[in-house]
PDB file of N, CA and C in Angstrom:
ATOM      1  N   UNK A   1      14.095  25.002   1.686  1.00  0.00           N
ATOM      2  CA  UNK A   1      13.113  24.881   0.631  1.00  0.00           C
ATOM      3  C   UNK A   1      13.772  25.345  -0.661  1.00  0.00           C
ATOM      4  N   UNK A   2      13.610  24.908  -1.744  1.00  0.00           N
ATOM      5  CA  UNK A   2      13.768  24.837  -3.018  1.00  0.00           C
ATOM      6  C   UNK A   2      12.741  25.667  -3.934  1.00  0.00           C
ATOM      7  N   UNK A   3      13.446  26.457  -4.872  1.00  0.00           N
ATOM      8  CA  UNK A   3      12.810  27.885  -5.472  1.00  0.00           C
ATOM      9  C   UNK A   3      11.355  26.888  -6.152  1.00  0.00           C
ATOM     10  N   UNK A   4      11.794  25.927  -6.798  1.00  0.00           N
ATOM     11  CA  UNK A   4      10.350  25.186  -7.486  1.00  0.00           C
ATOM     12  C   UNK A   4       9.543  25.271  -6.404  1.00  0.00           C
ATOM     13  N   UNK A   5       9.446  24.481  -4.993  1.00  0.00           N
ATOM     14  CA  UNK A   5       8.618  24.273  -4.452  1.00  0.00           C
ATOM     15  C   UNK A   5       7.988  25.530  -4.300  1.00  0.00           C
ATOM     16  N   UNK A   6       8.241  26.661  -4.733  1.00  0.00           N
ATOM     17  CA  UNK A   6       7.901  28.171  -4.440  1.00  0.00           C
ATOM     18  C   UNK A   6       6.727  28.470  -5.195  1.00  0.00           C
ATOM     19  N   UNK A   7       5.730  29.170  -5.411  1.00  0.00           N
ATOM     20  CA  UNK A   7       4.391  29.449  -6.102  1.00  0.00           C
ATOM     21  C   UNK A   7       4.973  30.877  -6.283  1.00  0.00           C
ATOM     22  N   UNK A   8       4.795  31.282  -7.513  1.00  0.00           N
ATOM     23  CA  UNK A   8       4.560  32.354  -7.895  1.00  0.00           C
ATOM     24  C   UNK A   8       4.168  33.450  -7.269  1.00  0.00           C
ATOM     25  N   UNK A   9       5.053  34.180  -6.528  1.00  0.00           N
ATOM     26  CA  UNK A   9       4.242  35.820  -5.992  1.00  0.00           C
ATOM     27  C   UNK A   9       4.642  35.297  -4.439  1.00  0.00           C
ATOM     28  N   UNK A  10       5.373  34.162  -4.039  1.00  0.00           N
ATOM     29  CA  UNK A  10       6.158  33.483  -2.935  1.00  0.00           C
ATOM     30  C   UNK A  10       7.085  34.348  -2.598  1.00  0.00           C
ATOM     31  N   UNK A  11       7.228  34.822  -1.406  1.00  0.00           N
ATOM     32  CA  UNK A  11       8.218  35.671  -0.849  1.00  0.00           C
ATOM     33  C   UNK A  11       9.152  34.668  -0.267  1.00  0.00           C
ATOM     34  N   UNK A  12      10.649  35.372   0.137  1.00  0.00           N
ATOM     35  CA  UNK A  12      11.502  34.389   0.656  1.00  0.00           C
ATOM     36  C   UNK A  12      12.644  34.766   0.661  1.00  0.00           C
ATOM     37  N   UNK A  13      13.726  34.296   1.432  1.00  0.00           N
ATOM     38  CA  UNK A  13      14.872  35.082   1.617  1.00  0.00           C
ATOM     39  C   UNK A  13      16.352  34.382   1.538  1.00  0.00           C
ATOM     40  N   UNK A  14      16.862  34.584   0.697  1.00  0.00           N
ATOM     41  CA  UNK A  14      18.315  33.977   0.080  1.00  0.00           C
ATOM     42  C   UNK A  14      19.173  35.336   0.213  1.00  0.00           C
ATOM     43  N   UNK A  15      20.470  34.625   0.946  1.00  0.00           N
ATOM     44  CA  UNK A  15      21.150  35.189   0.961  1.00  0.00           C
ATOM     45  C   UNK A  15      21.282  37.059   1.659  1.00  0.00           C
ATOM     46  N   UNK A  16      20.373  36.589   2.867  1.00  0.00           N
ATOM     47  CA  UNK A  16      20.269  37.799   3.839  1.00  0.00           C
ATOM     48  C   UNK A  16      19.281  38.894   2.794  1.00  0.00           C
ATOM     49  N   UNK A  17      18.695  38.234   2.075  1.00  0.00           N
ATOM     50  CA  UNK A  17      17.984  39.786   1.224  1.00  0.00           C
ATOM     51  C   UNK A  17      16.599  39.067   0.882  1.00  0.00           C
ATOM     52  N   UNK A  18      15.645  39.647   0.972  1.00  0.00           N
ATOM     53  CA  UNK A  18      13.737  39.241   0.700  1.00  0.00           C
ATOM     54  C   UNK A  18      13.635  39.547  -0.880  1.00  0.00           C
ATOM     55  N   UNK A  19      13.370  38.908  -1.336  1.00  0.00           N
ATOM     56  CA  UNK A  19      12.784  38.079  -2.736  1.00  0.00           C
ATOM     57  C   UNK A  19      11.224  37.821  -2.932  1.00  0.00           C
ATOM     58  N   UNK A  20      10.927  37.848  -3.881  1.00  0.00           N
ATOM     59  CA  UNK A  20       9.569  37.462  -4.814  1.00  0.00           C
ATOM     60  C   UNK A  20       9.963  36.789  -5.900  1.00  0.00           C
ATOM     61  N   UNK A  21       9.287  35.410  -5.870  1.00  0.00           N
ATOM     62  CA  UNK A  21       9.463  35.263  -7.446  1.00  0.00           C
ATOM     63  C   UNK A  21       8.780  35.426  -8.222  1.00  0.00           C
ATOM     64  N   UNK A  22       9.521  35.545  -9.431  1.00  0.00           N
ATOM     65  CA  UNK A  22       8.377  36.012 -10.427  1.00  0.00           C
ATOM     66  C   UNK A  22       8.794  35.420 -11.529  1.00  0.00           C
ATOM     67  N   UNK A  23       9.136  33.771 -11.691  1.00  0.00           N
ATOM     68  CA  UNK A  23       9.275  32.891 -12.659  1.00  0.00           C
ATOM     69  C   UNK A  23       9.882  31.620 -12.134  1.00  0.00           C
ATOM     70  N   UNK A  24      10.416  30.797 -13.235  1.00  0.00           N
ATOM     71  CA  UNK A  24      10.870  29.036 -12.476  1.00  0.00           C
ATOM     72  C   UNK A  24      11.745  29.295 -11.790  1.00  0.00           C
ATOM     73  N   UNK A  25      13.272  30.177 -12.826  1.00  0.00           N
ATOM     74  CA  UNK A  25      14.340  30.417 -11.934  1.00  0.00           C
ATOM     75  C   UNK A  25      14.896  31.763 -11.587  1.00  0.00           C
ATOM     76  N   UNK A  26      13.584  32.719 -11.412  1.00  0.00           N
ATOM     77  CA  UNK A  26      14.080  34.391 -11.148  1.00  0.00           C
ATOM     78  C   UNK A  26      13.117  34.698  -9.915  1.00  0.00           C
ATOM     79  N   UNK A  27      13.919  36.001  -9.551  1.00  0.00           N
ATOM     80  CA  UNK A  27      12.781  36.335  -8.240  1.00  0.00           C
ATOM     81  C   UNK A  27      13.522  38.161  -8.457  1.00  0.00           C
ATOM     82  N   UNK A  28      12.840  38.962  -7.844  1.00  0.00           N
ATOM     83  CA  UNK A  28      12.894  40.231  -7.684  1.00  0.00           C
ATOM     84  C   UNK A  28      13.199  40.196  -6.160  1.00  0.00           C
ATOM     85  N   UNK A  29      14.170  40.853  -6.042  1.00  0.00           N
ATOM     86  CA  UNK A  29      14.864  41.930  -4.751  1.00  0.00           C
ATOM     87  C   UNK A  29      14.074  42.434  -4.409  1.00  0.00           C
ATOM     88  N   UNK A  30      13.617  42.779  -3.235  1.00  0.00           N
ATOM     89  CA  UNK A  30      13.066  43.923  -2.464  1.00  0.00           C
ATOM     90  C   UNK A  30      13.777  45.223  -2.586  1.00  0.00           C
ATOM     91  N   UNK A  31      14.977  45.138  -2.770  1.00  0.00           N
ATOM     92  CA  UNK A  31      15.929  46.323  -3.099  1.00  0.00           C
ATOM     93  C   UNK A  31      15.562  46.783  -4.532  1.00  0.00           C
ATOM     94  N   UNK A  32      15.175  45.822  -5.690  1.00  0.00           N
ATOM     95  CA  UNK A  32      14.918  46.221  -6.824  1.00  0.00           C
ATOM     96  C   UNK A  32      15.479  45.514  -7.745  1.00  0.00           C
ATOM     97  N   UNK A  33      15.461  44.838  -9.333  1.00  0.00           N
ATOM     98  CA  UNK A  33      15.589  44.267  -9.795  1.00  0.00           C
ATOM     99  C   UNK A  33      15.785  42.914  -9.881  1.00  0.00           C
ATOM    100  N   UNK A  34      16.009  41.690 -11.097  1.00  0.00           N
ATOM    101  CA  UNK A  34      15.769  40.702 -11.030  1.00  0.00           C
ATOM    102  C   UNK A  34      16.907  39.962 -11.106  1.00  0.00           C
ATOM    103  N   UNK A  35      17.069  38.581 -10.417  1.00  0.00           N
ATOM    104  CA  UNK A  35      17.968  37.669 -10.533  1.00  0.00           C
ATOM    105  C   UNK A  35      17.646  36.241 -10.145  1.00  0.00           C
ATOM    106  N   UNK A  36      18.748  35.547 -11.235  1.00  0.00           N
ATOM    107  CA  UNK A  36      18.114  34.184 -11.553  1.00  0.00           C
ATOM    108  C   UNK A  36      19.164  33.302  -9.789  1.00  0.00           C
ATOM    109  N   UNK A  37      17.823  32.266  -9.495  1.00  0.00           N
ATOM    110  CA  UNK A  37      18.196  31.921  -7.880  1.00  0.00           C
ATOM    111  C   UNK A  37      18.665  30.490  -8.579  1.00  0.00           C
ATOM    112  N   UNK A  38      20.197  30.163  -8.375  1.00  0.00           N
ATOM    113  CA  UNK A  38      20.129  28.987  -8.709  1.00  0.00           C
ATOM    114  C   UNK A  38      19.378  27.755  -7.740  1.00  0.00           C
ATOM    115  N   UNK A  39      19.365  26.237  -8.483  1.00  0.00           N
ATOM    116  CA  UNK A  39      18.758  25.217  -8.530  1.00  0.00           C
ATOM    117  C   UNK A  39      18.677  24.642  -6.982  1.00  0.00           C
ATOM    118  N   UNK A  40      20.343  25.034  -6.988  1.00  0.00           N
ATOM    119  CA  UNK A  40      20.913  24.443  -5.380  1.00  0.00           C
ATOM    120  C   UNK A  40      20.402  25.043  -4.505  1.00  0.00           C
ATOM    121  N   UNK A  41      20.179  26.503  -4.292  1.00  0.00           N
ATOM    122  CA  UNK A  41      20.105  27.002  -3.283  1.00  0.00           C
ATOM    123  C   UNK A  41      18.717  27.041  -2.238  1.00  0.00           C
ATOM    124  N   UNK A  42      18.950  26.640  -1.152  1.00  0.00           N
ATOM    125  CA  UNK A  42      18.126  26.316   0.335  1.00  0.00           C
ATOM    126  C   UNK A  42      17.458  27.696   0.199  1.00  0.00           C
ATOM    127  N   UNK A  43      16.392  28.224   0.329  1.00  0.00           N
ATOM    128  CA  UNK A  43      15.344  29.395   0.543  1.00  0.00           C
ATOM    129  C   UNK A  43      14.600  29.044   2.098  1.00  0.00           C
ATOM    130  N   UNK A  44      15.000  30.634   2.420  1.00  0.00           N
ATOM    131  CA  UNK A  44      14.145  30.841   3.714  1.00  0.00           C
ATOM    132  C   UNK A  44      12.106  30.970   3.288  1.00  0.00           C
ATOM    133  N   UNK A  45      11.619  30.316   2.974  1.00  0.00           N
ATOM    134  CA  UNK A  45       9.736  30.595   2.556  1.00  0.00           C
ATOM    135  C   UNK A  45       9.676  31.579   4.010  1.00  0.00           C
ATOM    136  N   UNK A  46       8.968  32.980   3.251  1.00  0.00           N
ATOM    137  CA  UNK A  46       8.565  33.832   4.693  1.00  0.00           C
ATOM    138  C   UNK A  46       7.146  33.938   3.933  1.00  0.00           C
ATOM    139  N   UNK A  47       6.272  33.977   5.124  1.00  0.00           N
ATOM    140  CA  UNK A  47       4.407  34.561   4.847  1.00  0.00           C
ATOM    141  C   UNK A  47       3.874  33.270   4.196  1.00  0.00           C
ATOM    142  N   UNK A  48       4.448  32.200   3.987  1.00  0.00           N
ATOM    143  CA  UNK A  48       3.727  30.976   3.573  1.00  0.00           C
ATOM    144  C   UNK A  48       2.445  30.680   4.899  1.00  0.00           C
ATOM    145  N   UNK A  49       1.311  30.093   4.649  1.00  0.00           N
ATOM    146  CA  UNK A  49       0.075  29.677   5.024  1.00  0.00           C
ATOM    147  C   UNK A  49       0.501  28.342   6.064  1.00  0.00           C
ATOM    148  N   UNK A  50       0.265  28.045   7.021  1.00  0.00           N
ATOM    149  CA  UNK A  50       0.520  26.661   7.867  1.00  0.00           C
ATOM    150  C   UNK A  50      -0.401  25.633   6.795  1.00  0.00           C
ATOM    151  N   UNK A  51       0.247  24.472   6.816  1.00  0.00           N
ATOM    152  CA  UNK A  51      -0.897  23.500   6.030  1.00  0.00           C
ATOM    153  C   UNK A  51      -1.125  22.840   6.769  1.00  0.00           C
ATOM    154  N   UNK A  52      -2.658  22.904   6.662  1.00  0.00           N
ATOM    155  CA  UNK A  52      -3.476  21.726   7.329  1.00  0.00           C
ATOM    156  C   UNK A  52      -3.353  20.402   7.352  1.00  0.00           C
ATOM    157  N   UNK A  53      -3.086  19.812   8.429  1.00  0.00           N
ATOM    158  CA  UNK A  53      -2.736  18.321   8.440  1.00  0.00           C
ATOM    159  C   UNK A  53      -3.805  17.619   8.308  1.00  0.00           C
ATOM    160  N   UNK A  54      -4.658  16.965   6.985  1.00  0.00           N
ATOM    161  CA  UNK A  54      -5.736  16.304   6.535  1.00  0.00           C
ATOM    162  C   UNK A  54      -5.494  14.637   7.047  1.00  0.00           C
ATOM    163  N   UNK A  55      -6.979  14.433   7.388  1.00  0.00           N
ATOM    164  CA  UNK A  55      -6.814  13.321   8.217  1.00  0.00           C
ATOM    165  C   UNK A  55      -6.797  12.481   7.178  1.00  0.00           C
ATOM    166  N   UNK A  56      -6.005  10.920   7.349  1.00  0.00           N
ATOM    167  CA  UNK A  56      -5.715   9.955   6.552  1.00  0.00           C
ATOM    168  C   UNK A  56      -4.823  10.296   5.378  1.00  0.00           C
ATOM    169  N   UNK A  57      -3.999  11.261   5.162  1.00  0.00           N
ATOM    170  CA  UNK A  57      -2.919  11.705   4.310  1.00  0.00           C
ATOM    171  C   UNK A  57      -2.062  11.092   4.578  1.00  0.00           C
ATOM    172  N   UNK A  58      -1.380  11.056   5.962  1.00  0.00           N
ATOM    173  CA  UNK A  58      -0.335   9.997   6.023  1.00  0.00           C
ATOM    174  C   UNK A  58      -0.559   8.360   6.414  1.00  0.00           C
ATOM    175  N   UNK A  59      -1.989   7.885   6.070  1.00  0.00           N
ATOM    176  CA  UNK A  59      -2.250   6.631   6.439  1.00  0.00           C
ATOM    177  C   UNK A  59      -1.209   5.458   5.510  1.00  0.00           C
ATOM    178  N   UNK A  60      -0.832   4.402   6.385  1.00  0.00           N
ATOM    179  CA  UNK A  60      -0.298   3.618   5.920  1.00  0.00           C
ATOM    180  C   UNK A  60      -0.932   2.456   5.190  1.00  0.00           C
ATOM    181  N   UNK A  61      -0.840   1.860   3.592  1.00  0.00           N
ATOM    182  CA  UNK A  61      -1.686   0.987   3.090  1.00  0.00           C
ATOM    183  C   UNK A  61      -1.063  -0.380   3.474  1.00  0.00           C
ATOM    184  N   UNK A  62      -1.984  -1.280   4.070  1.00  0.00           N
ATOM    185  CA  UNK A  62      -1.512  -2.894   4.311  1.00  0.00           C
ATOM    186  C   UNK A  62      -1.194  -3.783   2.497  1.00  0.00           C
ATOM    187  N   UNK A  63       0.109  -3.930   2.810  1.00  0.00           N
ATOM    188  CA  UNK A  63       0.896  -4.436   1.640  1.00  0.00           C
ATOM    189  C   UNK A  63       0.156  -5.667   0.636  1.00  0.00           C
ATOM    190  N   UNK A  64      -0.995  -6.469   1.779  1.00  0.00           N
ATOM    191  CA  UNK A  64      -1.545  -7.486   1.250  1.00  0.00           C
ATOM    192  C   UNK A  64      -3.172  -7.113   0.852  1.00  0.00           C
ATOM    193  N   UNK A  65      -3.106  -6.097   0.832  1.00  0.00           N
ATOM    194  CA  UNK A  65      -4.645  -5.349   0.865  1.00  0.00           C
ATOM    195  C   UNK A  65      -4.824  -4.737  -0.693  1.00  0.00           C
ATOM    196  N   UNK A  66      -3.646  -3.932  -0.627  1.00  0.00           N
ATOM    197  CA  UNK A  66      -3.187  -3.372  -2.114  1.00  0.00           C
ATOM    198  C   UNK A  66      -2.659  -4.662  -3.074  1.00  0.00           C
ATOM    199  N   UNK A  67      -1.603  -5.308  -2.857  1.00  0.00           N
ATOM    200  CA  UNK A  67      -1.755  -6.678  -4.040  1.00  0.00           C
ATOM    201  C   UNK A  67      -3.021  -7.391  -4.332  1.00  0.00           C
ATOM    202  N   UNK A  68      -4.089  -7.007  -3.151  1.00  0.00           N
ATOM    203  CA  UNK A  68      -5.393  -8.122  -2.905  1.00  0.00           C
ATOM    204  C   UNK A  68      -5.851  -7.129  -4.323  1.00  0.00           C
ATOM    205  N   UNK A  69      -6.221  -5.665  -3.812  1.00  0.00           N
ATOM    206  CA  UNK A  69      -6.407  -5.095  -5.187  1.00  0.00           C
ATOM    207  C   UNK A  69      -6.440  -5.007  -6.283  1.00  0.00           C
ATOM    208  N   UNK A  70      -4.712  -4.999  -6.389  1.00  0.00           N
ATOM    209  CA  UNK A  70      -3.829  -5.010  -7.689  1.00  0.00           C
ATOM    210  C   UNK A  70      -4.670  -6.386  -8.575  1.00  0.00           C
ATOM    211  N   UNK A  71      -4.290  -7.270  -7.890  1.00  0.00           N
ATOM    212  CA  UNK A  71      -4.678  -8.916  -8.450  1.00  0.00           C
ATOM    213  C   UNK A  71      -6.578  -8.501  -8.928  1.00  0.00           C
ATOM    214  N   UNK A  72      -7.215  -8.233  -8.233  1.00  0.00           N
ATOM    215  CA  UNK A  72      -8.278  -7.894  -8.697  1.00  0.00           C
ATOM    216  C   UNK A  72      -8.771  -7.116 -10.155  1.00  0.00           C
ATOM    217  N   UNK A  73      -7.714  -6.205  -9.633  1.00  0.00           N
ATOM    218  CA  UNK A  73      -7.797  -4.960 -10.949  1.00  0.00           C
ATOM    219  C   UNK A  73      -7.279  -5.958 -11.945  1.00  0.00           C
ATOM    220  N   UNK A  74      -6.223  -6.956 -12.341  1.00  0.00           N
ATOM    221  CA  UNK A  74      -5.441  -7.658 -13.245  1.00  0.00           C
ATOM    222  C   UNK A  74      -6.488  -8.525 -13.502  1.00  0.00           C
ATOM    223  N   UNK A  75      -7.658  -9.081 -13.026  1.00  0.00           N
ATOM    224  CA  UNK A  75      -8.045 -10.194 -13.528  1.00  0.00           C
ATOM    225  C   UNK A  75      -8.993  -9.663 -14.329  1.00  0.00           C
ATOM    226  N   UNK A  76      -9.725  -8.201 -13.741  1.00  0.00           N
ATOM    227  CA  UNK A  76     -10.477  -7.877 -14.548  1.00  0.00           C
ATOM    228  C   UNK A  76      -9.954  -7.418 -16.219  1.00  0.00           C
ATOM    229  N   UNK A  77      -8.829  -6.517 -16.261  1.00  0.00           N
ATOM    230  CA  UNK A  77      -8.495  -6.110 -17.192  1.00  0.00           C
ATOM    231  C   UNK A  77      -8.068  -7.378 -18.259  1.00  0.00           C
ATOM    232  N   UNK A  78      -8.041  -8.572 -17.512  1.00  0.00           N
ATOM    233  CA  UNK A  78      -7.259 -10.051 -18.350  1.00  0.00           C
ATOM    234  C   UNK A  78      -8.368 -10.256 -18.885  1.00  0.00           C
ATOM    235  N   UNK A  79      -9.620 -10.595 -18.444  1.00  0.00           N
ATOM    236  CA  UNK A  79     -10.828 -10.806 -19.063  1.00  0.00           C
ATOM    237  C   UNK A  79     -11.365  -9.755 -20.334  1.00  0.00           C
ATOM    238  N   UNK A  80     -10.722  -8.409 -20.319  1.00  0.00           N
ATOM    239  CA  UNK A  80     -11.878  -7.356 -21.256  1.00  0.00           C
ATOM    240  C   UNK A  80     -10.853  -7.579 -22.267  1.00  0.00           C
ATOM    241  N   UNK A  81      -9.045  -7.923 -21.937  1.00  0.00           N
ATOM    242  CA  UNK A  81      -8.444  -7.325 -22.972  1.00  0.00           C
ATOM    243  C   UNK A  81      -8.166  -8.142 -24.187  1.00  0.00           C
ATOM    244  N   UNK A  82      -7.695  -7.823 -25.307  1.00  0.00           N
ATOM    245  CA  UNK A  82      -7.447  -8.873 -26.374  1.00  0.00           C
ATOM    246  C   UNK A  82      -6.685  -9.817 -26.095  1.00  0.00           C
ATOM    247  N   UNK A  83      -5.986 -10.952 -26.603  1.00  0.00           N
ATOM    248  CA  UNK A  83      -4.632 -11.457 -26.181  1.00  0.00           C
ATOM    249  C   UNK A  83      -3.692 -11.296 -26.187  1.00  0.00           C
ATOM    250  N   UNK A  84      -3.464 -10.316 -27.604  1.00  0.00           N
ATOM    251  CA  UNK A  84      -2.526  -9.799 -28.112  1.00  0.00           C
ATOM    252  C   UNK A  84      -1.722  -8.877 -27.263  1.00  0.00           C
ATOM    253  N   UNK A  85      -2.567  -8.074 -26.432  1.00  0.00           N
ATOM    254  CA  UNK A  85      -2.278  -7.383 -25.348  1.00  0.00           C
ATOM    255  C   UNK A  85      -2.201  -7.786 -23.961  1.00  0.00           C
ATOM    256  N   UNK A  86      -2.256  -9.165 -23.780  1.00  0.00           N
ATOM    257  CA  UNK A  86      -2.018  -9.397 -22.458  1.00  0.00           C
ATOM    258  C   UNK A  86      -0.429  -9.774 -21.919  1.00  0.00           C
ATOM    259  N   UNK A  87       0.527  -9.718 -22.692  1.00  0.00           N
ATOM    260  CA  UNK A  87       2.044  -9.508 -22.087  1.00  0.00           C
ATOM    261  C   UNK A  87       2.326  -8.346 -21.971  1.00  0.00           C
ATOM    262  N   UNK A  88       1.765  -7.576 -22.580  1.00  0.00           N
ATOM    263  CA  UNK A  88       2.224  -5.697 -21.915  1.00  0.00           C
ATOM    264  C   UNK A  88       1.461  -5.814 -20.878  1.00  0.00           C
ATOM    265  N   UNK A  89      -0.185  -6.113 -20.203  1.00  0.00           N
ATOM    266  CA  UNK A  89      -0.823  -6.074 -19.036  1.00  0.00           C
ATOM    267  C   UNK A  89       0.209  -7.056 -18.376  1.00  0.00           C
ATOM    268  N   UNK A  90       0.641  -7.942 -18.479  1.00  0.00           N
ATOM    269  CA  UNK A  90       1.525  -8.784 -17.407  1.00  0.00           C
ATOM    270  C   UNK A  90       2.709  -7.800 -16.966  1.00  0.00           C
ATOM    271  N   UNK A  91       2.976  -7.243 -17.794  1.00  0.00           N
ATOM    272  CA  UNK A  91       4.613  -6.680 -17.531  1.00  0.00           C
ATOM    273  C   UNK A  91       4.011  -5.833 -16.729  1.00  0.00           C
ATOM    274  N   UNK A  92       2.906  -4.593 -17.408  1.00  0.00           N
ATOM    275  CA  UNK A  92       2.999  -3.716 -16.333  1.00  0.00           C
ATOM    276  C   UNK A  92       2.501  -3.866 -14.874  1.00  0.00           C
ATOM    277  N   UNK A  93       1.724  -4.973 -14.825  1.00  0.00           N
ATOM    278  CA  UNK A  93       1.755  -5.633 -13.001  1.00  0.00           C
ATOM    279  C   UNK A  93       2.899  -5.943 -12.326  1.00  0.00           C
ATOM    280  N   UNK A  94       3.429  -6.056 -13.066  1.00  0.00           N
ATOM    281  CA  UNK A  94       5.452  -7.312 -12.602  1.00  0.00           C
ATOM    282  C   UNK A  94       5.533  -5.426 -12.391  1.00  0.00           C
ATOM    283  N   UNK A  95       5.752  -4.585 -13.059  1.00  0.00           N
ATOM    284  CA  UNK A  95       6.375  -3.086 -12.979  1.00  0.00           C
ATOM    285  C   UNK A  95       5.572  -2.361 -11.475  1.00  0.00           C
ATOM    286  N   UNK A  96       4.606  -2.718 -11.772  1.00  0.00           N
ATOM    287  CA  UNK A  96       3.988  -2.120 -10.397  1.00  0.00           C
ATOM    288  C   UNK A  96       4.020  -2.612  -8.932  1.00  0.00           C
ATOM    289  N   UNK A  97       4.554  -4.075  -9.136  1.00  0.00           N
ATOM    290  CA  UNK A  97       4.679  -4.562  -7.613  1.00  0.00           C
ATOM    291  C   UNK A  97       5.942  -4.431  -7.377  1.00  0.00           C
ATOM    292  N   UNK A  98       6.658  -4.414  -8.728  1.00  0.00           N
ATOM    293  CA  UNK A  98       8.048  -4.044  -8.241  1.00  0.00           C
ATOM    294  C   UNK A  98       8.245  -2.903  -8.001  1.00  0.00           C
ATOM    295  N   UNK A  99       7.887  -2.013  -8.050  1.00  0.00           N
ATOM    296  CA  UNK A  99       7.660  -0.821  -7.528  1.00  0.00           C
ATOM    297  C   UNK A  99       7.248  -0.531  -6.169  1.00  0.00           C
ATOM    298  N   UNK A 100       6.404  -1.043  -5.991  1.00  0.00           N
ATOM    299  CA  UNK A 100       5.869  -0.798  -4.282  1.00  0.00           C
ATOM    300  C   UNK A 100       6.365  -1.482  -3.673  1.00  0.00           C
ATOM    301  N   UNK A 101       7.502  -2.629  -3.662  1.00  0.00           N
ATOM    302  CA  UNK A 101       8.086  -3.011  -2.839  1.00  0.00           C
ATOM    303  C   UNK A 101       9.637  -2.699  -2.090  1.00  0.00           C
TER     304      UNK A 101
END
């Protein structure tokens, strides 16, 4: 685990020694004083909470269900918007399917 993914007041252990952080890139020693954890470094998370595995979090969306969408959402926004603005609405559909694919 990675110091970002860390919350504030996150205990954890780099380098054989228990840590708190107490900013983006510092944490306090259990021994006493502060030092900055670089970017790279892998952290042991100790006393973190188990997270609940919420149902349908990892559901998978059917590819033709979401374009069925997408296309929906596009026709509406083609109808409200000016004309002037409908090649930026084109592009950003072309940007979004190219994206999810």
């Amino acid at each position: 685990m990675k110091l970002q993914q860390l919350a504030i007041g996150d205990r954890f252990e780099y380098d054989g020694r228990i840590f708190v952080k107490t900013g983006p890139l510092t944490a306090s020693s259990d021994d006493g004083g502060q030092q900055m954890i670089p970017r790279y470094a892998v952290l042991k998370p100790l006393d973190l909470p188990a997270r609940e595995e919420k149902p349908g979090l990892r559901r998978k969306l059917d590819e033709k269900t979401v374009l069925a969408a997408l296309d929906d959402f596009y026709r509406t926004c083609n109808e409200l918007l000016d004309e002037s603005t409908l090649p930026a609405l084109a592009e950003a559909r072309q940007r979004f399917i190219d994206r999810i694919k």
